[in-house]
PDB file of N, CA and C in Angstrom:
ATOM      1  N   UNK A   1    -156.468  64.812 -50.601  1.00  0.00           N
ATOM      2  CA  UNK A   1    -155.026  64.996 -50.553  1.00  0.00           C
ATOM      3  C   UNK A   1    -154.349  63.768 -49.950  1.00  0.00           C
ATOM      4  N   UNK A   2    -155.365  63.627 -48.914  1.00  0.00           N
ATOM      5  CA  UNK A   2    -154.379  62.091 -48.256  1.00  0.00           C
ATOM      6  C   UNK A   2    -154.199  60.913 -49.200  1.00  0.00           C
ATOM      7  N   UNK A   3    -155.091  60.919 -50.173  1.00  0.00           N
ATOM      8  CA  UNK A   3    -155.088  59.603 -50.865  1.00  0.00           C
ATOM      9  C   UNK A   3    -154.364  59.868 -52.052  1.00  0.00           C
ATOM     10  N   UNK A   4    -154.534  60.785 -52.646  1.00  0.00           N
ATOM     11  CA  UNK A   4    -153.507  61.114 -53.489  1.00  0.00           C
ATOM     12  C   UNK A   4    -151.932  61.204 -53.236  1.00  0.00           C
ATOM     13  N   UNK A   5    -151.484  61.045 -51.417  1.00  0.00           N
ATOM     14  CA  UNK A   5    -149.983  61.169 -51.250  1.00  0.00           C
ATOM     15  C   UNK A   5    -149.755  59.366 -51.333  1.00  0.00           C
ATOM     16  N   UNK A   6    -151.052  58.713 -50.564  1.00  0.00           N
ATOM     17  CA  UNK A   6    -150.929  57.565 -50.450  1.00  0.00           C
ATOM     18  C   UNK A   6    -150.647  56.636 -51.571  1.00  0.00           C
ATOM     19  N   UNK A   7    -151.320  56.824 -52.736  1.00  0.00           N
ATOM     20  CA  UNK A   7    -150.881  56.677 -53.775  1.00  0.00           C
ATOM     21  C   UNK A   7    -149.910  56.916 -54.354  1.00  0.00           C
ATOM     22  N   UNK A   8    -149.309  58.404 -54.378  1.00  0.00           N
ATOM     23  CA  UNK A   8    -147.895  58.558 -54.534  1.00  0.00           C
ATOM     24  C   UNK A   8    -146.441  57.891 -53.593  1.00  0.00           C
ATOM     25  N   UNK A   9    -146.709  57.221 -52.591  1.00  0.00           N
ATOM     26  CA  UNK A   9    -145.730  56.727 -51.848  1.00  0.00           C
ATOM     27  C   UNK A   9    -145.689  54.981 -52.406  1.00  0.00           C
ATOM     28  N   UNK A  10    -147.185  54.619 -52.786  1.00  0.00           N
ATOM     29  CA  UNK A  10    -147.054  53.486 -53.560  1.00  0.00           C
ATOM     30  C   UNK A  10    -146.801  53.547 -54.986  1.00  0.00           C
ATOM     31  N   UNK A  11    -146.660  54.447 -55.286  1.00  0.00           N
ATOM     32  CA  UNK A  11    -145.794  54.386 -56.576  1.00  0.00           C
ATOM     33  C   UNK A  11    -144.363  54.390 -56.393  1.00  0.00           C
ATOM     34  N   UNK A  12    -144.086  55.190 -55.528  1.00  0.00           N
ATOM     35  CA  UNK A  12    -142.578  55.832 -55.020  1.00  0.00           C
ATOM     36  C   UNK A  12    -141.869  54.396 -54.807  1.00  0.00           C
ATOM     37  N   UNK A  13    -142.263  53.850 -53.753  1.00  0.00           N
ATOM     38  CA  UNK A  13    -141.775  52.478 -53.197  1.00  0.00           C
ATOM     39  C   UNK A  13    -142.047  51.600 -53.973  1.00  0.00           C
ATOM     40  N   UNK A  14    -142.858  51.232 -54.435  1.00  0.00           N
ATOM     41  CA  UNK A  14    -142.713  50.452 -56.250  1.00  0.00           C
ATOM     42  C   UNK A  14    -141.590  50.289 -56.883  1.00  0.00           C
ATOM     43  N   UNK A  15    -141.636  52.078 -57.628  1.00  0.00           N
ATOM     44  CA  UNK A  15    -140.599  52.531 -58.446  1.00  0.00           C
ATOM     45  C   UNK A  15    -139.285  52.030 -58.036  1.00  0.00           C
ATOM     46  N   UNK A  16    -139.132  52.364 -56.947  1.00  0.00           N
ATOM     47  CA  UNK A  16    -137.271  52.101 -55.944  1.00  0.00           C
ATOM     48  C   UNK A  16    -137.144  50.739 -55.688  1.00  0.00           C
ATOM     49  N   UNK A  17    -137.743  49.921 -55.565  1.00  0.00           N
ATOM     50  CA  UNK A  17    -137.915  48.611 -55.140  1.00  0.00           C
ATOM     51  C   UNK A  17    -137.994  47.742 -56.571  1.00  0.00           C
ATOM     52  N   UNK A  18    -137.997  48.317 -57.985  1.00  0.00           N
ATOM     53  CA  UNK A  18    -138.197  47.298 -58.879  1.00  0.00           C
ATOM     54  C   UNK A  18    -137.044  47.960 -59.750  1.00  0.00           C
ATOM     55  N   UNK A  19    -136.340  48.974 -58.937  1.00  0.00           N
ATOM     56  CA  UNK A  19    -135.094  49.422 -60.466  1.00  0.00           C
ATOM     57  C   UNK A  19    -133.855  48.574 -60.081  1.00  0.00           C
ATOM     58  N   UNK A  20    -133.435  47.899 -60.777  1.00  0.00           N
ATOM     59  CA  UNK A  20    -132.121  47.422 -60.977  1.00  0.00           C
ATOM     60  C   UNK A  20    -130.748  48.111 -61.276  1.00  0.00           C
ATOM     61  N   UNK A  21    -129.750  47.645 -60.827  1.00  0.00           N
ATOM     62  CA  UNK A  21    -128.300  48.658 -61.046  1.00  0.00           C
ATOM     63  C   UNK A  21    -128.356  49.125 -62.477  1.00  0.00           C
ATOM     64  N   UNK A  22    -128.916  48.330 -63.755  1.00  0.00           N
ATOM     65  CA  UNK A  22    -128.761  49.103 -64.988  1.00  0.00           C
ATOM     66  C   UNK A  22    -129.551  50.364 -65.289  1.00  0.00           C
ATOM     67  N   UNK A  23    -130.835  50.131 -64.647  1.00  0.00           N
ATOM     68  CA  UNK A  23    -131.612  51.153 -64.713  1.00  0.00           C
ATOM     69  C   UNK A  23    -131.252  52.209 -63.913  1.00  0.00           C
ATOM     70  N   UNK A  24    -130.496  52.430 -62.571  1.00  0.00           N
ATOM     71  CA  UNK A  24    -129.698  53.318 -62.042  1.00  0.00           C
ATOM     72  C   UNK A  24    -128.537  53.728 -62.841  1.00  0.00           C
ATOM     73  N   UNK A  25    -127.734  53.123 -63.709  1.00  0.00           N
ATOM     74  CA  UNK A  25    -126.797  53.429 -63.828  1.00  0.00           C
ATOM     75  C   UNK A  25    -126.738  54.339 -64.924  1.00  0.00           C
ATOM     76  N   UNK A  26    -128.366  54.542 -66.050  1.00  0.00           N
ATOM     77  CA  UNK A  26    -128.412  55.111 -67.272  1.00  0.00           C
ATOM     78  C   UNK A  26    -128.685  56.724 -65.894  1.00  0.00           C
ATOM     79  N   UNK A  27    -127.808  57.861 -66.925  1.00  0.00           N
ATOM     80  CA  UNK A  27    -128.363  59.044 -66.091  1.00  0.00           C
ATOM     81  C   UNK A  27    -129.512  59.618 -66.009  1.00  0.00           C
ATOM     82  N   UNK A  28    -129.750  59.291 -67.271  1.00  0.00           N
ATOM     83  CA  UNK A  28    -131.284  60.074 -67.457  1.00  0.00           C
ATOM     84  C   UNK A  28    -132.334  59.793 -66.686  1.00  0.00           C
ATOM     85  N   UNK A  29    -132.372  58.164 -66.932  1.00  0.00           N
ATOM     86  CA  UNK A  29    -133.330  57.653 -65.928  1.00  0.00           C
ATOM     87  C   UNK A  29    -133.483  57.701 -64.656  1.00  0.00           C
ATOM     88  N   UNK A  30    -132.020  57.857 -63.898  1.00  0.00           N
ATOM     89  CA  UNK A  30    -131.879  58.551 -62.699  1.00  0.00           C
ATOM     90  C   UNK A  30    -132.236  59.774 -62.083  1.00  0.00           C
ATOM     91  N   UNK A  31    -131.661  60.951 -63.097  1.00  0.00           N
ATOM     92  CA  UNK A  31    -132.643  61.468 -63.129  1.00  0.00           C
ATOM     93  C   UNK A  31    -133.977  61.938 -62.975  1.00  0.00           C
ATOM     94  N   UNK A  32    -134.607  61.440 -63.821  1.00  0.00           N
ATOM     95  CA  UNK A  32    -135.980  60.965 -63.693  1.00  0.00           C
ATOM     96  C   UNK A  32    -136.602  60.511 -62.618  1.00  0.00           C
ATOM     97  N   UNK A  33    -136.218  59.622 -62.199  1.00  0.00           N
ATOM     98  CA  UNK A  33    -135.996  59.286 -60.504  1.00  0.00           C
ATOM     99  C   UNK A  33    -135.675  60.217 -59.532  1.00  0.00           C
ATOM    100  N   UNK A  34    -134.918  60.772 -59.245  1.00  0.00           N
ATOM    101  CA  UNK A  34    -134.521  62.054 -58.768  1.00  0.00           C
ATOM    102  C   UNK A  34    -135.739  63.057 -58.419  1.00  0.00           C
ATOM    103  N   UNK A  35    -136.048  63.466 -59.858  1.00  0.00           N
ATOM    104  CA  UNK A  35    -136.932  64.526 -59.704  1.00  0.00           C
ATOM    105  C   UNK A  35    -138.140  63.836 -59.215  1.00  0.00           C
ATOM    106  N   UNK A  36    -139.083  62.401 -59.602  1.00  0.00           N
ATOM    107  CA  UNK A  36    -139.903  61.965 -58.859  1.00  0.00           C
ATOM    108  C   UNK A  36    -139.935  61.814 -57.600  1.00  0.00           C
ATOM    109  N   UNK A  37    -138.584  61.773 -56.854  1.00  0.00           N
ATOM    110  CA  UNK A  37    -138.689  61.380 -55.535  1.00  0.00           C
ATOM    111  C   UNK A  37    -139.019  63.009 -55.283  1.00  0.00           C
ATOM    112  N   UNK A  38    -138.323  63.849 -55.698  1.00  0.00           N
ATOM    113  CA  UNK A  38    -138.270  65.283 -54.902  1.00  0.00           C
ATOM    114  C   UNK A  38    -139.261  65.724 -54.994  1.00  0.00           C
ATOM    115  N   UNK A  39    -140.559  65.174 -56.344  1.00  0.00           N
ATOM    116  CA  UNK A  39    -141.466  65.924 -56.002  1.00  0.00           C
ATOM    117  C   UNK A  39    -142.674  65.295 -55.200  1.00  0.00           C
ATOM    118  N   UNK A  40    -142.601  64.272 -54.906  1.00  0.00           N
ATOM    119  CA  UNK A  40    -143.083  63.480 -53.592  1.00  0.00           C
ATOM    120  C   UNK A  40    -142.594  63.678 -52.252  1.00  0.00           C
ATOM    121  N   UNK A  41    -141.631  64.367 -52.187  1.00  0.00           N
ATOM    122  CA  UNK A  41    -141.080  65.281 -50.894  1.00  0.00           C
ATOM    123  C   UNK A  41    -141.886  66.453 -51.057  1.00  0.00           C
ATOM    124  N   UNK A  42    -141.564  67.191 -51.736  1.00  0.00           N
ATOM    125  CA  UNK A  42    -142.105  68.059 -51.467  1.00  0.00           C
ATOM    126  C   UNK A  42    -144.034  68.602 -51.724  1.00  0.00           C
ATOM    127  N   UNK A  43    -144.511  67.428 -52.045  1.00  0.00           N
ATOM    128  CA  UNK A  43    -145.572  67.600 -51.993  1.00  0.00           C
ATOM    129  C   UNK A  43    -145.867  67.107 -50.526  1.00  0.00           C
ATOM    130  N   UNK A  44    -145.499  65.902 -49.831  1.00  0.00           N
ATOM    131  CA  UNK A  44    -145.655  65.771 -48.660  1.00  0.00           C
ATOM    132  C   UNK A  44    -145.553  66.732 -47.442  1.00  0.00           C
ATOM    133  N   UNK A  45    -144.348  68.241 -47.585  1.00  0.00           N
ATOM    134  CA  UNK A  45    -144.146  68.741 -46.686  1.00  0.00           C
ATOM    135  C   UNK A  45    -145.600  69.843 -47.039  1.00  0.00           C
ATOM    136  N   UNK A  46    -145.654  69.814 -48.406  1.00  0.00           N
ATOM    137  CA  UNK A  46    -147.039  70.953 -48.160  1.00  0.00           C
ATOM    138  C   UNK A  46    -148.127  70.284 -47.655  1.00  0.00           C
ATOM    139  N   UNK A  47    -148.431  69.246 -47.683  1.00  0.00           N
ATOM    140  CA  UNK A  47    -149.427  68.125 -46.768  1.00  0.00           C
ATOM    141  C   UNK A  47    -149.208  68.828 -45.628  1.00  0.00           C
ATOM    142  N   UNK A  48    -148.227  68.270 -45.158  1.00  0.00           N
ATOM    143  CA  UNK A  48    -147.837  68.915 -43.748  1.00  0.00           C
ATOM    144  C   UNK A  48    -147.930  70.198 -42.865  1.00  0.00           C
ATOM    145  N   UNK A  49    -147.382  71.233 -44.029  1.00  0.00           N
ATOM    146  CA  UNK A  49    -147.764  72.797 -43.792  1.00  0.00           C
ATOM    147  C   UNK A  49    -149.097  72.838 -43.591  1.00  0.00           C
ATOM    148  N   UNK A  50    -150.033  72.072 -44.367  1.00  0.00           N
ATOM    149  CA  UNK A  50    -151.570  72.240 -44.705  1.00  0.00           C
ATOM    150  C   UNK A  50    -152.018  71.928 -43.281  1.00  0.00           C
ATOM    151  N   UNK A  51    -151.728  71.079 -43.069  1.00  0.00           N
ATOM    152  CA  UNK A  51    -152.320  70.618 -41.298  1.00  0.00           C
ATOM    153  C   UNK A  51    -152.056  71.214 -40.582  1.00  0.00           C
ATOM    154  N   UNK A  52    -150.793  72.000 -40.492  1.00  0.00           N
ATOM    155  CA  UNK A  52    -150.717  73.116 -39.402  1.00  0.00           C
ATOM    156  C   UNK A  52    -151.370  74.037 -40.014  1.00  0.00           C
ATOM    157  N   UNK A  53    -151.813  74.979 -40.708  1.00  0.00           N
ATOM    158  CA  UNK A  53    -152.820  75.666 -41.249  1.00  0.00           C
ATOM    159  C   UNK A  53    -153.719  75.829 -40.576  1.00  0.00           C
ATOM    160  N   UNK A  54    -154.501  74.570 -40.719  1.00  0.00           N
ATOM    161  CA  UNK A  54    -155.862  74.564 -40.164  1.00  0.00           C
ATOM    162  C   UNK A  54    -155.821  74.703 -38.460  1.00  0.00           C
ATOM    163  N   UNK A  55    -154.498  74.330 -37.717  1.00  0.00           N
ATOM    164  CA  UNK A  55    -155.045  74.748 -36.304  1.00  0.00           C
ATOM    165  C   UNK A  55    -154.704  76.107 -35.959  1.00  0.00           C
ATOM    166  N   UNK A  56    -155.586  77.081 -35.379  1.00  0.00           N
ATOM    167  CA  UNK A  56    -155.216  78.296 -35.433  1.00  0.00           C
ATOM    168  C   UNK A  56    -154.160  78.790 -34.955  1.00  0.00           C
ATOM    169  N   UNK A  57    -154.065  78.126 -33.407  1.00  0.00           N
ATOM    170  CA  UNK A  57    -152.667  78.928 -32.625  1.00  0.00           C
ATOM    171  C   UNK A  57    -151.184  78.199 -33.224  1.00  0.00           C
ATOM    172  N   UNK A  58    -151.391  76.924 -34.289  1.00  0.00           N
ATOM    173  CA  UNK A  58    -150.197  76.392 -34.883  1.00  0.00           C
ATOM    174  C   UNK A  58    -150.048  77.852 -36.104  1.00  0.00           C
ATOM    175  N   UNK A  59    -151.160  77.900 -36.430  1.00  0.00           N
ATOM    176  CA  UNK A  59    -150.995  78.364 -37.447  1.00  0.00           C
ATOM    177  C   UNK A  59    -150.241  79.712 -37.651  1.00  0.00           C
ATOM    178  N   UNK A  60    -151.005  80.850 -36.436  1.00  0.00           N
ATOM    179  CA  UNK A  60    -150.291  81.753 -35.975  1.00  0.00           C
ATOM    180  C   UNK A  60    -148.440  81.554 -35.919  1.00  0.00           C
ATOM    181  N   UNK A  61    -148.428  80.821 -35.312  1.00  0.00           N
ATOM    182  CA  UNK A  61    -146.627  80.460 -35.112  1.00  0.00           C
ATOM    183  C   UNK A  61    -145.979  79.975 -36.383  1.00  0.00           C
ATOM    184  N   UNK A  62    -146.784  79.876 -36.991  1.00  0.00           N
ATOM    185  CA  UNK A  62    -146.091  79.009 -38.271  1.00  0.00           C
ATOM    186  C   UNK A  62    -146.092  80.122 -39.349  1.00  0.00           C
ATOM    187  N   UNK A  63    -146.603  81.272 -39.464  1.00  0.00           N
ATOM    188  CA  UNK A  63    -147.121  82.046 -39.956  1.00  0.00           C
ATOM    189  C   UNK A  63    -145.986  83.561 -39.488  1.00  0.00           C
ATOM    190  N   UNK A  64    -145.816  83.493 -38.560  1.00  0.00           N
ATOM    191  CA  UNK A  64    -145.040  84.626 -37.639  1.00  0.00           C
ATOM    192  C   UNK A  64    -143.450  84.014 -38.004  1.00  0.00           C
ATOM    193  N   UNK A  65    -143.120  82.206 -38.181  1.00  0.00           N
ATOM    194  CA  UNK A  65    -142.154  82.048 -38.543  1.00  0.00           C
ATOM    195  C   UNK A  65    -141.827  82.595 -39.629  1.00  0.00           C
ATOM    196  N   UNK A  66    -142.217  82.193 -40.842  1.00  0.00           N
ATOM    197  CA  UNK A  66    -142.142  82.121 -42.407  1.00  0.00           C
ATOM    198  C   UNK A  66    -141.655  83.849 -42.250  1.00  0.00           C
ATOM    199  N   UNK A  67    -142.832  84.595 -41.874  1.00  0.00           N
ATOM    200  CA  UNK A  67    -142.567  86.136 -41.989  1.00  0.00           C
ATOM    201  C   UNK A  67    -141.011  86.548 -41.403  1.00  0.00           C
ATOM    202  N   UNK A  68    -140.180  85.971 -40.463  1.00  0.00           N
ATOM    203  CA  UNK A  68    -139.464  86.123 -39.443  1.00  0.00           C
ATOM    204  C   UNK A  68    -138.392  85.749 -40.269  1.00  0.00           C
ATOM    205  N   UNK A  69    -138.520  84.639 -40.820  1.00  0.00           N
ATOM    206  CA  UNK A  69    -137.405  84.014 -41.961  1.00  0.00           C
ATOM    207  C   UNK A  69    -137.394  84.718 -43.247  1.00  0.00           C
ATOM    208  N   UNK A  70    -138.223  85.150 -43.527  1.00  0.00           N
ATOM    209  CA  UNK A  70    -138.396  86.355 -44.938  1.00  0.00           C
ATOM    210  C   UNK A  70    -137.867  87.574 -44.650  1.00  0.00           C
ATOM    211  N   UNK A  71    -138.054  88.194 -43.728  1.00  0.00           N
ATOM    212  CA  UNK A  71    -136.981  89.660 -43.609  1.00  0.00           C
ATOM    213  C   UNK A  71    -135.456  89.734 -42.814  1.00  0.00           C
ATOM    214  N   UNK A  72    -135.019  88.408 -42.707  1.00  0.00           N
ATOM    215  CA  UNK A  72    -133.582  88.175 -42.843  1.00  0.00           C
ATOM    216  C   UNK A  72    -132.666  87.680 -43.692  1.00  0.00           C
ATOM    217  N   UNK A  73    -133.803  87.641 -44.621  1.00  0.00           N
ATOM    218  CA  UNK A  73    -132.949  87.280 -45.991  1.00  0.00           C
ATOM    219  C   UNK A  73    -131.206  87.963 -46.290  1.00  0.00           C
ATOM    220  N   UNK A  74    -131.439  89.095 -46.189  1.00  0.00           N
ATOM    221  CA  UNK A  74    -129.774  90.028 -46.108  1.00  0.00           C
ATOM    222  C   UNK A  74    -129.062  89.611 -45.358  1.00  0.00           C
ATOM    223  N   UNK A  75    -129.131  88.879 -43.860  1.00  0.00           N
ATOM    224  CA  UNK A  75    -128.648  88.279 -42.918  1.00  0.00           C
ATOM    225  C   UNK A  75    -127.842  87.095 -43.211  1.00  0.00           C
ATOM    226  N   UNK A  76    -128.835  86.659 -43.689  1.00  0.00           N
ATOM    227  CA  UNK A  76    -128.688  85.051 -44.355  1.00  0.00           C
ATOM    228  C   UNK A  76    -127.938  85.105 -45.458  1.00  0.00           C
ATOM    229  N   UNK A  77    -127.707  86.096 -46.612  1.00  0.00           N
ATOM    230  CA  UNK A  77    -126.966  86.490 -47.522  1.00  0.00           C
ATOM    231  C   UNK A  77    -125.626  86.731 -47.139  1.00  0.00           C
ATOM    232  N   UNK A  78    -125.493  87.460 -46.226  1.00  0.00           N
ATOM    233  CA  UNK A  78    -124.257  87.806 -46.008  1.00  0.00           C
ATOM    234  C   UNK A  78    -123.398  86.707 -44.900  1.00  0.00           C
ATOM    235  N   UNK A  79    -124.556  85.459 -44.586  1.00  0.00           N
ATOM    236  CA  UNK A  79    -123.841  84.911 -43.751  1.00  0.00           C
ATOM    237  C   UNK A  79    -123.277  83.945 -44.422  1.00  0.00           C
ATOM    238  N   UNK A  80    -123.947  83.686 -45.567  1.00  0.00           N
ATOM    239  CA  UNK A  80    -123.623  82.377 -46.805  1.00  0.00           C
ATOM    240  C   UNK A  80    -122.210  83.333 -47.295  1.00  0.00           C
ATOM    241  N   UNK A  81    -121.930  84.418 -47.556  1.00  0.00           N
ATOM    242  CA  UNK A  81    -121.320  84.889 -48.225  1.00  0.00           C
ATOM    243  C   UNK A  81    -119.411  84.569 -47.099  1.00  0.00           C
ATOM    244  N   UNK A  82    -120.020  84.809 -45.685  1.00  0.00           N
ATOM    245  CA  UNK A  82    -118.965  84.785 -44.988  1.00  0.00           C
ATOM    246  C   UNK A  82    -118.599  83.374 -44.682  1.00  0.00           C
ATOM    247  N   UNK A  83    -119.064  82.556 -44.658  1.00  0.00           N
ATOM    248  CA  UNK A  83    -119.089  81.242 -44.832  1.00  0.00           C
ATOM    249  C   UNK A  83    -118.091  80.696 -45.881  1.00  0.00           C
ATOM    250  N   UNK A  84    -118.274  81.104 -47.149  1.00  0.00           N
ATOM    251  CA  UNK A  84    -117.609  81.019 -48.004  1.00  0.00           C
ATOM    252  C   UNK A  84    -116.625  81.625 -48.281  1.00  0.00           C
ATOM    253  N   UNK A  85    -116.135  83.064 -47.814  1.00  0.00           N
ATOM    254  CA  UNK A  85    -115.050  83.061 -47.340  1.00  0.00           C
ATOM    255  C   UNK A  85    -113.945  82.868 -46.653  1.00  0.00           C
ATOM    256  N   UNK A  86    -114.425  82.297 -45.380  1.00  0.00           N
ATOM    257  CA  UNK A  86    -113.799  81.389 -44.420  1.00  0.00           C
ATOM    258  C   UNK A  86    -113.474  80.065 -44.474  1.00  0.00           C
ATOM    259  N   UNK A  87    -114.436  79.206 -45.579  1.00  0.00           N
ATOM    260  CA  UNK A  87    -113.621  77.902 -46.027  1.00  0.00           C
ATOM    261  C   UNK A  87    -112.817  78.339 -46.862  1.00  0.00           C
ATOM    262  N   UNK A  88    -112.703  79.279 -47.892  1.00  0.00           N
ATOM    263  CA  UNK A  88    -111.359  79.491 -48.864  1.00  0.00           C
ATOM    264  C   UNK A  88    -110.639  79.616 -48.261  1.00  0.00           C
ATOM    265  N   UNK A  89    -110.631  81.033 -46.931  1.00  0.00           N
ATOM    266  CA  UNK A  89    -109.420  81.077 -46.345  1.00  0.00           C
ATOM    267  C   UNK A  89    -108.593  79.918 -45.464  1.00  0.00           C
ATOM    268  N   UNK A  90    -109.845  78.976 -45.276  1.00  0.00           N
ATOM    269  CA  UNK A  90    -109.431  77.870 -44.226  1.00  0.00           C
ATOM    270  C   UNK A  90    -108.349  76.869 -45.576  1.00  0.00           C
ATOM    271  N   UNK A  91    -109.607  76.601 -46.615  1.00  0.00           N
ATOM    272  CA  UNK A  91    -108.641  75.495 -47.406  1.00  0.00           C
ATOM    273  C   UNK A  91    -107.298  76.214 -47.662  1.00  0.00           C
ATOM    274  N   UNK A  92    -107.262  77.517 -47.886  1.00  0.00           N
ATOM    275  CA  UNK A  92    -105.621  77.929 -48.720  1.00  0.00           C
ATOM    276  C   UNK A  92    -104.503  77.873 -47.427  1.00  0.00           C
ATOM    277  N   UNK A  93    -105.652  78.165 -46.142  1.00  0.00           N
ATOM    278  CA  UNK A  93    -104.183  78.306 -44.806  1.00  0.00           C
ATOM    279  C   UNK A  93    -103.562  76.512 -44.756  1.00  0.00           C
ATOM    280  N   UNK A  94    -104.425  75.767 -44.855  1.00  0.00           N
ATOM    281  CA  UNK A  94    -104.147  74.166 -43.983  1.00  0.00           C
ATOM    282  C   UNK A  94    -104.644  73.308 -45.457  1.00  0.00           C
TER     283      UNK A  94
END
């Protein structure tokens, strides 16, 4: 896994380091770019998750989080929801 991210960060930094404003400026290709970077993020953070994994008492806590953040989902729903009512009401008052 390590060498396979290592490799992916030398591609990553390659890639960004040899595109020119035209090649940014087509969307697609940006794009394209886009989604490569994101999925080099996010393969890195599961790297990451993976290492806390393996130590037990990380793991426990990391484990008790995720669960902790999963059954407040309704919480979190309704707080996005009030959120968004309060900037409408904010943008229409001021």
């Amino acid at each position: 896994m390590d060498a396979f991210m290592a490799v992916m960060y030398i591609i990553a930094v390659n890639l960004v380091a040899s595109c020119d404003y035209k090649f940014l400026m087509d969307k697609y290709a940006k794009d394209d770019l886009d989604n490569f970077m994101v999925i080099v993020m996010f393969v890195s953070w599961v790297r990451f998750f993976f290492y806390f994994l393996m130590i037990k008492d990380i793991s426990k806590l990391l484990l008790t989080m995720v669960a902790m953040l999963g059954s407040t989902t309704s919480f979190f729903i309704f707080l996005g929801c009030y959120w968004l009512l309060m900037s409408s009401i904010f943008t229409t008052l001021y």
